[in-house]
N, C-alpha and C. Protein backbone atom coordinates (compact mmCIF):
# COMPACT_ATOMS: atom_id res chain seq x y z
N UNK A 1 72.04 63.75 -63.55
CA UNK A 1 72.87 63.82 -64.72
C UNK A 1 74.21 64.40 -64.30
N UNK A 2 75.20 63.80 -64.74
CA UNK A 2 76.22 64.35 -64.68
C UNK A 2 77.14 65.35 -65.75
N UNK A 3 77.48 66.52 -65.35
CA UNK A 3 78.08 67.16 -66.30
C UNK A 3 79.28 67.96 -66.02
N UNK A 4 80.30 67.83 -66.97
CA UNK A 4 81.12 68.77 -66.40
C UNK A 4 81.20 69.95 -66.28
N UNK A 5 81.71 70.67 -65.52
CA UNK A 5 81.13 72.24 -65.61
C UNK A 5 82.45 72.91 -66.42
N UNK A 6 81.80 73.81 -67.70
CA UNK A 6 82.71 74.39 -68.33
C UNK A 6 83.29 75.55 -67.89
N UNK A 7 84.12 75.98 -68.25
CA UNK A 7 85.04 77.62 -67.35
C UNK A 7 84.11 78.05 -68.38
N UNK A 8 84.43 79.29 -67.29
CA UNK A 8 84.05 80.85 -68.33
C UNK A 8 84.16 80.96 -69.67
N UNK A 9 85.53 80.60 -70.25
CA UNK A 9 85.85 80.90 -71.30
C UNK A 9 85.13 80.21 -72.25
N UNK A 10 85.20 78.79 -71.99
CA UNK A 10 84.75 77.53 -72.36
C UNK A 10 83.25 77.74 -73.24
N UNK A 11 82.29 78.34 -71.97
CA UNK A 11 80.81 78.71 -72.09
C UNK A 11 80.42 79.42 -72.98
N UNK A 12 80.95 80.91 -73.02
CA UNK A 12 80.84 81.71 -74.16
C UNK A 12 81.51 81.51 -75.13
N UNK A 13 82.37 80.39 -75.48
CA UNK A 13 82.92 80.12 -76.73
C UNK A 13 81.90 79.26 -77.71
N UNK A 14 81.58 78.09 -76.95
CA UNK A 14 80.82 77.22 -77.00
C UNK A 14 78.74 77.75 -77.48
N UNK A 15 78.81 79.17 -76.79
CA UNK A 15 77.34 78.98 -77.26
C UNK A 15 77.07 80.38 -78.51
N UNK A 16 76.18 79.77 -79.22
CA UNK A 16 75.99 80.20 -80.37
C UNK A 16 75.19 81.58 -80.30
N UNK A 17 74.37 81.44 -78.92
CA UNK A 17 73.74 82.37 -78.87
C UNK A 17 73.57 82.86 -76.89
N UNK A 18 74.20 84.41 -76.76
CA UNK A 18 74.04 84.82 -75.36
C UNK A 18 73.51 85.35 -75.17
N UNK A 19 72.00 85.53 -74.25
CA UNK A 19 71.14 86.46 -74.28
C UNK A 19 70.56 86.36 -72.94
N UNK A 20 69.83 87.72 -72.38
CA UNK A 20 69.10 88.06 -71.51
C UNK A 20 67.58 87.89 -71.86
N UNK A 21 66.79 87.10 -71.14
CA UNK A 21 65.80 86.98 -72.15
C UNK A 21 64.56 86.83 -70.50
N UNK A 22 63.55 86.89 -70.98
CA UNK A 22 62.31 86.58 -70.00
C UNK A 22 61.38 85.08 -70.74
N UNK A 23 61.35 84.86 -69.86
CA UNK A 23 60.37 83.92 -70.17
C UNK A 23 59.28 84.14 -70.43
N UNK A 24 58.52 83.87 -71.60
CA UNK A 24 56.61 84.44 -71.82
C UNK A 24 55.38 82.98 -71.73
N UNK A 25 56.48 81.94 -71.73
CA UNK A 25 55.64 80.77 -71.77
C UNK A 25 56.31 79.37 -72.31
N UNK A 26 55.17 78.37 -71.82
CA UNK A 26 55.82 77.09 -72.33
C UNK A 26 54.63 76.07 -72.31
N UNK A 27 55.39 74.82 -73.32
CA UNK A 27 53.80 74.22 -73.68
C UNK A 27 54.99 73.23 -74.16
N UNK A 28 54.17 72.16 -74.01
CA UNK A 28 54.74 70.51 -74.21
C UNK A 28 54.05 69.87 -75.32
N UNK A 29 54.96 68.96 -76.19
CA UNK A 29 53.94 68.17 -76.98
C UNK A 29 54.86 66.92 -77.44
N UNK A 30 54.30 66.47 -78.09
CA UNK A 30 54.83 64.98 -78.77
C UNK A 30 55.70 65.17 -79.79
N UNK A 31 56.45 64.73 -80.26
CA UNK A 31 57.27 65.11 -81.30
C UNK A 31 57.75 63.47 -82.08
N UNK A 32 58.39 63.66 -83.16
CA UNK A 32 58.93 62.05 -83.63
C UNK A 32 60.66 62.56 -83.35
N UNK A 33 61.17 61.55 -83.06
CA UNK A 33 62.43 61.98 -83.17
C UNK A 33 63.18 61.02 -84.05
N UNK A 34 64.81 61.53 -84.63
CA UNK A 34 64.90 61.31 -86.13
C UNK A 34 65.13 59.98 -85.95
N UNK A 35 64.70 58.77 -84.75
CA UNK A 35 64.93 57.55 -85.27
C UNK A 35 63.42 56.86 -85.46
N UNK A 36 62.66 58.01 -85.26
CA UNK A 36 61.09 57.59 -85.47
C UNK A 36 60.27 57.30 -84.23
N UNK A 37 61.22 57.42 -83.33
CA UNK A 37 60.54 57.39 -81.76
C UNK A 37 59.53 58.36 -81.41
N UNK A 38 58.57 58.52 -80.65
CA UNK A 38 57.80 59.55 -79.98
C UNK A 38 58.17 59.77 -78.56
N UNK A 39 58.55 61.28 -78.44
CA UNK A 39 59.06 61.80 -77.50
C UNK A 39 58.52 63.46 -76.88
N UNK A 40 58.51 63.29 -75.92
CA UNK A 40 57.96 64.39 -75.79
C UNK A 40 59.28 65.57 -75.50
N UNK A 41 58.77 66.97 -76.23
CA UNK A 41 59.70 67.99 -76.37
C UNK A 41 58.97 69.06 -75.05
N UNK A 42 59.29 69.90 -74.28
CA UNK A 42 59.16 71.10 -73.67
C UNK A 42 59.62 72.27 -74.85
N UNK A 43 58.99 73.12 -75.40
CA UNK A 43 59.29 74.15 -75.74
C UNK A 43 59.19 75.66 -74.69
N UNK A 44 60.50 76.29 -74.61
CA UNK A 44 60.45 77.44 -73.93
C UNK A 44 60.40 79.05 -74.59
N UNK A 45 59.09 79.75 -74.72
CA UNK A 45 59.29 80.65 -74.89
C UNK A 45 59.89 81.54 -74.53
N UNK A 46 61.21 82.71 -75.09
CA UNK A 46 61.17 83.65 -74.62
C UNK A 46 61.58 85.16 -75.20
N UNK A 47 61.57 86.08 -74.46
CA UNK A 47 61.64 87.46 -75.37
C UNK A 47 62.76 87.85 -75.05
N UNK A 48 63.47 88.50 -76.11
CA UNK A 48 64.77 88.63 -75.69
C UNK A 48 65.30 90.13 -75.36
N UNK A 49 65.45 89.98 -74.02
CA UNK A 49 65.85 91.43 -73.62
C UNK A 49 67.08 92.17 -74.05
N UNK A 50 67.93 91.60 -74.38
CA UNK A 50 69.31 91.80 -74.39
C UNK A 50 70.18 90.63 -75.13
N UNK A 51 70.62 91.09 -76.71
CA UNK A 51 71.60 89.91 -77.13
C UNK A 51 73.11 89.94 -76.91
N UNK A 52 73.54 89.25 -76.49
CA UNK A 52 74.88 89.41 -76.07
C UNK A 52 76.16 88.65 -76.79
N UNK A 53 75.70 87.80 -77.74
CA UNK A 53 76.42 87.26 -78.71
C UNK A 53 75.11 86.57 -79.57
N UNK A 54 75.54 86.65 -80.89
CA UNK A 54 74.43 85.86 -82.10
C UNK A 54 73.88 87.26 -82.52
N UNK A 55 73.14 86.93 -83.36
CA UNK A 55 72.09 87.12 -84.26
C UNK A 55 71.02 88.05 -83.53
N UNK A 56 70.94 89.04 -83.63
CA UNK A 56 70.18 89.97 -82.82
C UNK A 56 68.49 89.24 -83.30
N UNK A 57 67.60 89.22 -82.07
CA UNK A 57 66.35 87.92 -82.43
C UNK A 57 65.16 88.95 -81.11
N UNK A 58 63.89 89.00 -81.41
CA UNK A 58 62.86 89.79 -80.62
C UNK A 58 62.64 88.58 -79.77
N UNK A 59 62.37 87.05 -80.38
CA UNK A 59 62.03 86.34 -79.44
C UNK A 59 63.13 85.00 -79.66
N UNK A 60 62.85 83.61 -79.05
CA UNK A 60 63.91 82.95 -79.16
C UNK A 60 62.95 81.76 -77.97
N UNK A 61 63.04 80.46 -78.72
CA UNK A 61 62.16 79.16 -78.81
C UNK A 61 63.20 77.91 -78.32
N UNK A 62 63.39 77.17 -77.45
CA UNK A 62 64.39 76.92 -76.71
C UNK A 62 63.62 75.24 -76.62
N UNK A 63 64.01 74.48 -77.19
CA UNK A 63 63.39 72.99 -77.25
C UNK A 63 64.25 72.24 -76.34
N UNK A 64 63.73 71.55 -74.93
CA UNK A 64 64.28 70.98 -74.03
C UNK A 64 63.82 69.43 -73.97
N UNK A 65 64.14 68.00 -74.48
CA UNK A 65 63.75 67.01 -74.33
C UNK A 65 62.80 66.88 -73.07
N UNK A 66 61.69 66.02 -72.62
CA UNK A 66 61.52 65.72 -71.70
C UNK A 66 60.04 67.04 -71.27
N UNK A 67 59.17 66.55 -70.53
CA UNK A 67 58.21 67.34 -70.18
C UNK A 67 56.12 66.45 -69.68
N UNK A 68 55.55 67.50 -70.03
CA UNK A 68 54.55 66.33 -69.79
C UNK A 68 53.35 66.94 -70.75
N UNK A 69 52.52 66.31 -71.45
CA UNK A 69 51.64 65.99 -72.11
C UNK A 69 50.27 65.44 -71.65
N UNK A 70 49.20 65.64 -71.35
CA UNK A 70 48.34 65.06 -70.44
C UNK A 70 48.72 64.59 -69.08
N UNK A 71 48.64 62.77 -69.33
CA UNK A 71 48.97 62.25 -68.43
C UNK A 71 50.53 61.90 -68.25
N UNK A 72 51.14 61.71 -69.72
CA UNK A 72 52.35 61.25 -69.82
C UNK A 72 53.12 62.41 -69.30
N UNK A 73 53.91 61.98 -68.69
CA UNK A 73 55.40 62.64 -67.82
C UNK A 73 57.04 61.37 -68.67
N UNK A 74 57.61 62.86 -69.17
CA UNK A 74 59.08 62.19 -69.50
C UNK A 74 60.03 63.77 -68.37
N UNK A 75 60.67 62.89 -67.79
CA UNK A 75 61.41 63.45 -66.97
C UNK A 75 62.69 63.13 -67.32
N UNK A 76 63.73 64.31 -67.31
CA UNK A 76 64.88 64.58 -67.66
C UNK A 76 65.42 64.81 -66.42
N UNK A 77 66.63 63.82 -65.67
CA UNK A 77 67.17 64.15 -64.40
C UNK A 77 67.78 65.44 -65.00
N UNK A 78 67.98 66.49 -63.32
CA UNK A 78 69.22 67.59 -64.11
C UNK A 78 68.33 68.70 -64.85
N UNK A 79 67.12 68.00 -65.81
CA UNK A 79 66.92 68.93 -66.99
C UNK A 79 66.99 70.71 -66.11
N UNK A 80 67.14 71.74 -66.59
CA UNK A 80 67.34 73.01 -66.01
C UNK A 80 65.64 73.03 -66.20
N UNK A 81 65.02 74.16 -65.22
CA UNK A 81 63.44 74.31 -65.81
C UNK A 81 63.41 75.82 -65.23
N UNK A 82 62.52 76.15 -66.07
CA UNK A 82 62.02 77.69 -66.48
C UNK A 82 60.72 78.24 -65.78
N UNK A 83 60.88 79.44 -65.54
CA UNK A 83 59.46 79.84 -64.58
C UNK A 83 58.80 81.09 -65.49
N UNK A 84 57.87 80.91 -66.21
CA UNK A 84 57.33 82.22 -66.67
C UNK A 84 57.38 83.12 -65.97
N UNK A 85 57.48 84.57 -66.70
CA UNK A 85 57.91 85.49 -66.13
C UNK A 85 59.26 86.16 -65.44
N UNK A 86 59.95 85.18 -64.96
CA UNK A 86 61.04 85.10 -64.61
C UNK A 86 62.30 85.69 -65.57
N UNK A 87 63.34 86.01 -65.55
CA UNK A 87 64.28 86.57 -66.33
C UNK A 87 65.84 85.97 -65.96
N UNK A 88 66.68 85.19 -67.32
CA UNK A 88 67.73 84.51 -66.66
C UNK A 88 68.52 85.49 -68.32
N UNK A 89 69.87 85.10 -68.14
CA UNK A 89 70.52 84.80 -69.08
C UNK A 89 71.31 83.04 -69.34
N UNK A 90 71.02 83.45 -70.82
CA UNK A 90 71.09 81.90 -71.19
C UNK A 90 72.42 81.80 -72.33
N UNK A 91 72.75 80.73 -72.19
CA UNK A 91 74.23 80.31 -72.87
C UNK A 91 73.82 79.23 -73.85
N UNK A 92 73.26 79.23 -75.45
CA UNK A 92 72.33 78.19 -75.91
C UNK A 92 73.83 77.63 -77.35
N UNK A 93 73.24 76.04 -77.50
CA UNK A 93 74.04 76.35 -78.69
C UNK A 93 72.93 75.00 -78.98
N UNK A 94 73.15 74.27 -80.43
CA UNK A 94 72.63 73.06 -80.24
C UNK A 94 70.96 73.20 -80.46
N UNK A 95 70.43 74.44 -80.18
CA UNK A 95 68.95 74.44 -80.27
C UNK A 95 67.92 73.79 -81.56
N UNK A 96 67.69 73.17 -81.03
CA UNK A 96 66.65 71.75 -81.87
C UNK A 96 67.23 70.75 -82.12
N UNK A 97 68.37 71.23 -82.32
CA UNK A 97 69.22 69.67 -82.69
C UNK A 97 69.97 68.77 -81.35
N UNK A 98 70.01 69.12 -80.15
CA UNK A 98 70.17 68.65 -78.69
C UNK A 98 69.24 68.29 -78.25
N UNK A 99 69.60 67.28 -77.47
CA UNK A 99 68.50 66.99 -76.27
C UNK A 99 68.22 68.15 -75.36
N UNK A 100 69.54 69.06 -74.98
CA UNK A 100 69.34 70.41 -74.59
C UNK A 100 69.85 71.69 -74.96
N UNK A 101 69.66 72.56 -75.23
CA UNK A 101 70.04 73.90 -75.90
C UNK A 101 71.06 74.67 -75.34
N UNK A 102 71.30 74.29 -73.87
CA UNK A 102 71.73 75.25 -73.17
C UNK A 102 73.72 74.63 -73.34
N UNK A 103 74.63 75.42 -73.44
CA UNK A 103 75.94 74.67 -73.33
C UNK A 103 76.06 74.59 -71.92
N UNK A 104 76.77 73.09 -71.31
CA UNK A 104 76.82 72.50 -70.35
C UNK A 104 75.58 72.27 -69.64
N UNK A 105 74.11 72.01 -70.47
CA UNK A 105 72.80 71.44 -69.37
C UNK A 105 72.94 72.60 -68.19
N UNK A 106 72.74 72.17 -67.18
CA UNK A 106 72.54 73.27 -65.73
C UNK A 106 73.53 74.41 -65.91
N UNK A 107 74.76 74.25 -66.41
CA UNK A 107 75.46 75.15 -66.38
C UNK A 107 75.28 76.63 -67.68
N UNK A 108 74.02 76.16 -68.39
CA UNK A 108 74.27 77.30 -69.39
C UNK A 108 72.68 78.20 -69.12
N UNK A 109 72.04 78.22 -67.79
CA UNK A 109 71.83 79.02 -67.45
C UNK A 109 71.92 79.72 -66.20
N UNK A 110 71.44 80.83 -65.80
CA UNK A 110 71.37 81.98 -64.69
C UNK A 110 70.42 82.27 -64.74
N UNK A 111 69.83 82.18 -63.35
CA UNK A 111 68.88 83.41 -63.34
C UNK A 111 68.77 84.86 -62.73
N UNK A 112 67.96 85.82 -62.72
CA UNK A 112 68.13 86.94 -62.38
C UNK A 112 67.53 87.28 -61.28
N UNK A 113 67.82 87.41 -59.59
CA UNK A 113 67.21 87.99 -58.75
C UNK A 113 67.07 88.92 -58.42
N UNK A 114 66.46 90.25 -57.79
CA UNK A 114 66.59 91.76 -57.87
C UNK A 114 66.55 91.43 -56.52
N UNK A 115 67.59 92.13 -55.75
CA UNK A 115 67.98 92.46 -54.32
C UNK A 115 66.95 93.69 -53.92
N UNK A 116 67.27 93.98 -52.85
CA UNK A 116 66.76 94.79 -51.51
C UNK A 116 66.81 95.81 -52.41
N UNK A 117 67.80 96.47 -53.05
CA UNK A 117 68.68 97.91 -53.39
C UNK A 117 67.74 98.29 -55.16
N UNK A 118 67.24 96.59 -55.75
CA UNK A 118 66.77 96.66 -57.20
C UNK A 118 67.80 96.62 -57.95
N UNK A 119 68.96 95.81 -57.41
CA UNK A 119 70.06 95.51 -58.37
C UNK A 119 69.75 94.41 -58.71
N UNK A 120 69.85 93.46 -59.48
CA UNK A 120 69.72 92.45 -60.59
C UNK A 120 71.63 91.41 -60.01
N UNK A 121 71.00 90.20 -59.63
CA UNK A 121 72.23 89.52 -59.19
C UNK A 121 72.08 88.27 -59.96
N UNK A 122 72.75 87.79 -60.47
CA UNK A 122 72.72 86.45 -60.86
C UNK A 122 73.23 85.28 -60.02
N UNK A 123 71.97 84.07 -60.19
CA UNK A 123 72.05 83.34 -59.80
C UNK A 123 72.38 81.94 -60.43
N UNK A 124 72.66 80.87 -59.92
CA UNK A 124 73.03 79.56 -60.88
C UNK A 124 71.65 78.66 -61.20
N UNK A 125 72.03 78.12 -61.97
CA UNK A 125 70.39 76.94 -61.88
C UNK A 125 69.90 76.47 -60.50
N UNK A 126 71.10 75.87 -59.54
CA UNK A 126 70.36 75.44 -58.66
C UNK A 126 70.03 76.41 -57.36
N UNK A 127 70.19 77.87 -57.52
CA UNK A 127 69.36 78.51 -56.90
C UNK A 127 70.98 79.45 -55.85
N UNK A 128 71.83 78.89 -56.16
CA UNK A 128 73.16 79.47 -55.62
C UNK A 128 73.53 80.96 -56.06
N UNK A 129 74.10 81.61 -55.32
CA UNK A 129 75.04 83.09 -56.01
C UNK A 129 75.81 82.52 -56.66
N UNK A 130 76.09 82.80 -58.13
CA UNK A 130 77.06 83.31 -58.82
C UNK A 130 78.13 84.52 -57.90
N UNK A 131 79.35 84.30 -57.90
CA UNK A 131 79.95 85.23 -57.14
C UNK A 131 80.73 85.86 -57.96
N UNK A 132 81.38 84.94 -59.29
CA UNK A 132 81.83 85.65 -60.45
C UNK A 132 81.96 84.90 -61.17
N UNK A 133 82.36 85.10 -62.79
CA UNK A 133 82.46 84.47 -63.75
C UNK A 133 83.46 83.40 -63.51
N UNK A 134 84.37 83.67 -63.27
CA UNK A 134 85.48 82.01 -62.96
C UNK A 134 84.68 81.14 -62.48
N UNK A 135 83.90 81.36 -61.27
CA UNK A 135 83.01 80.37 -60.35
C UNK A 135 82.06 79.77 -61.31
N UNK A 136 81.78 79.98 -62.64
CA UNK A 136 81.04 79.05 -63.30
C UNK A 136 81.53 77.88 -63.53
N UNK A 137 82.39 77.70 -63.33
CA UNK A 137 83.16 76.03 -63.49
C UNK A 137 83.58 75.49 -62.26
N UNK A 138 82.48 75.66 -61.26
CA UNK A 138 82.45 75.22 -60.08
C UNK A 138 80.97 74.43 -60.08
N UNK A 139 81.61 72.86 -59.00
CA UNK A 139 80.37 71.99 -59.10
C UNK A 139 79.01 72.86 -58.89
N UNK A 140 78.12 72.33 -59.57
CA UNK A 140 76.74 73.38 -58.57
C UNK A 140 76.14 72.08 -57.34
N UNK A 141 76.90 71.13 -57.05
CA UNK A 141 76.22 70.41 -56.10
C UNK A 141 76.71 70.58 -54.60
N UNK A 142 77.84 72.03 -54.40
CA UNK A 142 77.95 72.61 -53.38
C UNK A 142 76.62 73.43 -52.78
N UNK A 143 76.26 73.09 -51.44
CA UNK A 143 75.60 74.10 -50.88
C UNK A 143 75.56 75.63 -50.93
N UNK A 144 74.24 76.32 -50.87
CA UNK A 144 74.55 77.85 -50.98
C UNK A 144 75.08 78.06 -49.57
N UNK A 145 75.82 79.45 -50.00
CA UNK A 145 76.44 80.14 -48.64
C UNK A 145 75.22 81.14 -48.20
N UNK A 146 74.65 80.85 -47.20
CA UNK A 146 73.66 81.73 -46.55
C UNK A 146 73.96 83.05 -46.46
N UNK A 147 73.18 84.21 -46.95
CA UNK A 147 73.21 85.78 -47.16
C UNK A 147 74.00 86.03 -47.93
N UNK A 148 75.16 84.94 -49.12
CA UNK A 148 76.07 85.55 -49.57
C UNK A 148 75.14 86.52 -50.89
N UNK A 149 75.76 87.11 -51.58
CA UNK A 149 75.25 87.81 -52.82
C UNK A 149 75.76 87.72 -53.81
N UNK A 150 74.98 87.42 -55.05
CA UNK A 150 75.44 87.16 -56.46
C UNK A 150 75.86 88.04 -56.88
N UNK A 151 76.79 88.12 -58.16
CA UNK A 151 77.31 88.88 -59.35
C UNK A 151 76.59 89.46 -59.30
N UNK A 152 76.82 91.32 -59.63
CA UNK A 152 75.67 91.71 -60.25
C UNK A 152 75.62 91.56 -61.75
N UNK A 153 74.39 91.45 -62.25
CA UNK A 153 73.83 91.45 -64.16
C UNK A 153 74.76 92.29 -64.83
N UNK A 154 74.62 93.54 -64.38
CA UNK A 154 76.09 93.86 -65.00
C UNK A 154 77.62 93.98 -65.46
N UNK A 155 78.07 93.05 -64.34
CA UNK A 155 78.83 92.88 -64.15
C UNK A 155 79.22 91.61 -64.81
N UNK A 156 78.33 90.80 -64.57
CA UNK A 156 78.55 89.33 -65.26
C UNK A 156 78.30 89.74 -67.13
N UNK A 157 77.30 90.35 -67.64
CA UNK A 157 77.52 90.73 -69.17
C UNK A 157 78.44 91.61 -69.39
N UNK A 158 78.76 92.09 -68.45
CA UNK A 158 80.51 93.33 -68.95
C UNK A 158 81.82 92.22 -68.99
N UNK A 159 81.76 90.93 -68.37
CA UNK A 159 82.36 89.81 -68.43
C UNK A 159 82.30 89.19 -69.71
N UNK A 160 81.33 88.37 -69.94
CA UNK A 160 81.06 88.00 -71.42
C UNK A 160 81.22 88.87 -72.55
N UNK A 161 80.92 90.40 -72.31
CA UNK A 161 81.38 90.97 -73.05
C UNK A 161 83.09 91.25 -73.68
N UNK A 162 83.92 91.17 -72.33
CA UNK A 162 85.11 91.11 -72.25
C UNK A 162 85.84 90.14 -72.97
N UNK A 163 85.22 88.51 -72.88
CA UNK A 163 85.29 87.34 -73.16
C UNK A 163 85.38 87.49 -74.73
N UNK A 164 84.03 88.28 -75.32
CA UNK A 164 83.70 88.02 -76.81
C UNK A 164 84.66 88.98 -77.49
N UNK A 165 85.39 90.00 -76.68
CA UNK A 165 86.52 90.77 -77.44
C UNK A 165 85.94 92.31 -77.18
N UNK A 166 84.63 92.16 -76.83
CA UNK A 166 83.94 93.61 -77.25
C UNK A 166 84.11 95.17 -76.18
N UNK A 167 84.53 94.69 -75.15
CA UNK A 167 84.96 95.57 -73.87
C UNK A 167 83.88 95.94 -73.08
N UNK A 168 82.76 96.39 -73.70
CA UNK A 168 81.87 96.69 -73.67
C UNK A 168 80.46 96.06 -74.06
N UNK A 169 79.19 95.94 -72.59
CA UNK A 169 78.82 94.61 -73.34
C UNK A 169 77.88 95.51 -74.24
N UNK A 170 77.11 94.80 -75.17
CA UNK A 170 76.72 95.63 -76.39
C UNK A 170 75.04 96.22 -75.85
């Protein structure tokens, strides 16, 4: 899939809801969609650690087209995918009513790796350092730079925070 990658600014303008969240689970099923088609939906559970723009929410249900059901497999090139347990921050807007929730597909999430030290670095969907917030509107189909190190978590929500006006992220 092709997408353009939005700037910084772009991202947090664009999503309705910014949050630090963990993943608790996920489960696939059939759905009708509004032209009467049957399609299968991925639903993503998750708990929300930290809201960073929206509606302060304990948990938060993230409907991603595409997934598998028994035998049936609908595959979404691109689609971003989620690892229970795992912890990203997510950039959502569109939720239920998109094919995907996230603003810009791959680009509206991060995930969270904890370094050597137990600092929390963010990473891109496809497994790259984030090095800073500008660099989100950089292709992600560049190679990672070997040993480089991501943003730290804090640093990247003291960003968005900056972004939303607040100075401070909340």
């Amino acid at each position: 899939m092709s997408v353009i990658p939005p700037t910084f600014t772009e991202l947090v303008a664009k999503a309705e809801i910014v949050a630090r969240i963990e993943v608790t689970g996920q489960t696939s099923q059939w759905d009708t969609s509004a032209s009467g088609q049957k399609v299968i939906h991925t639903y993503v559970q998750c708990r929300v650690i930290k809201q960073l723009k929206g509606a302060a929410q304990a948990t938060l249900s993230l409907r991603f087209l595409g997934g598998q059901v028994g035998t049936s497999v609908m595959q979404i090139p691109d689609m971003p995918t989620f690892v229970t347990g795992q912890r990203y921050i997510v950039f959502v807007a569109a939720n239920g009513r998109a094919f995907c929730p996230l603003v810009g597909v791959m680009h509206g999430t991060y995930s969270l790796v904890t370094d050597s030290t137990g600092t929390d670095r963010v990473a891109r969907s496809n497994g790259t350092a984030l090095r800073s917030a500008a660099d989100v509107k950089e292709s992600q189909e560049a190679p990672a730079v070997v040993g480089e190190s991501g943003m730290k978590r804090d640093d990247f929500e003291q960003a968005i925070a900056e972004e939303l006006g607040h100075g401070s992220a909340p």
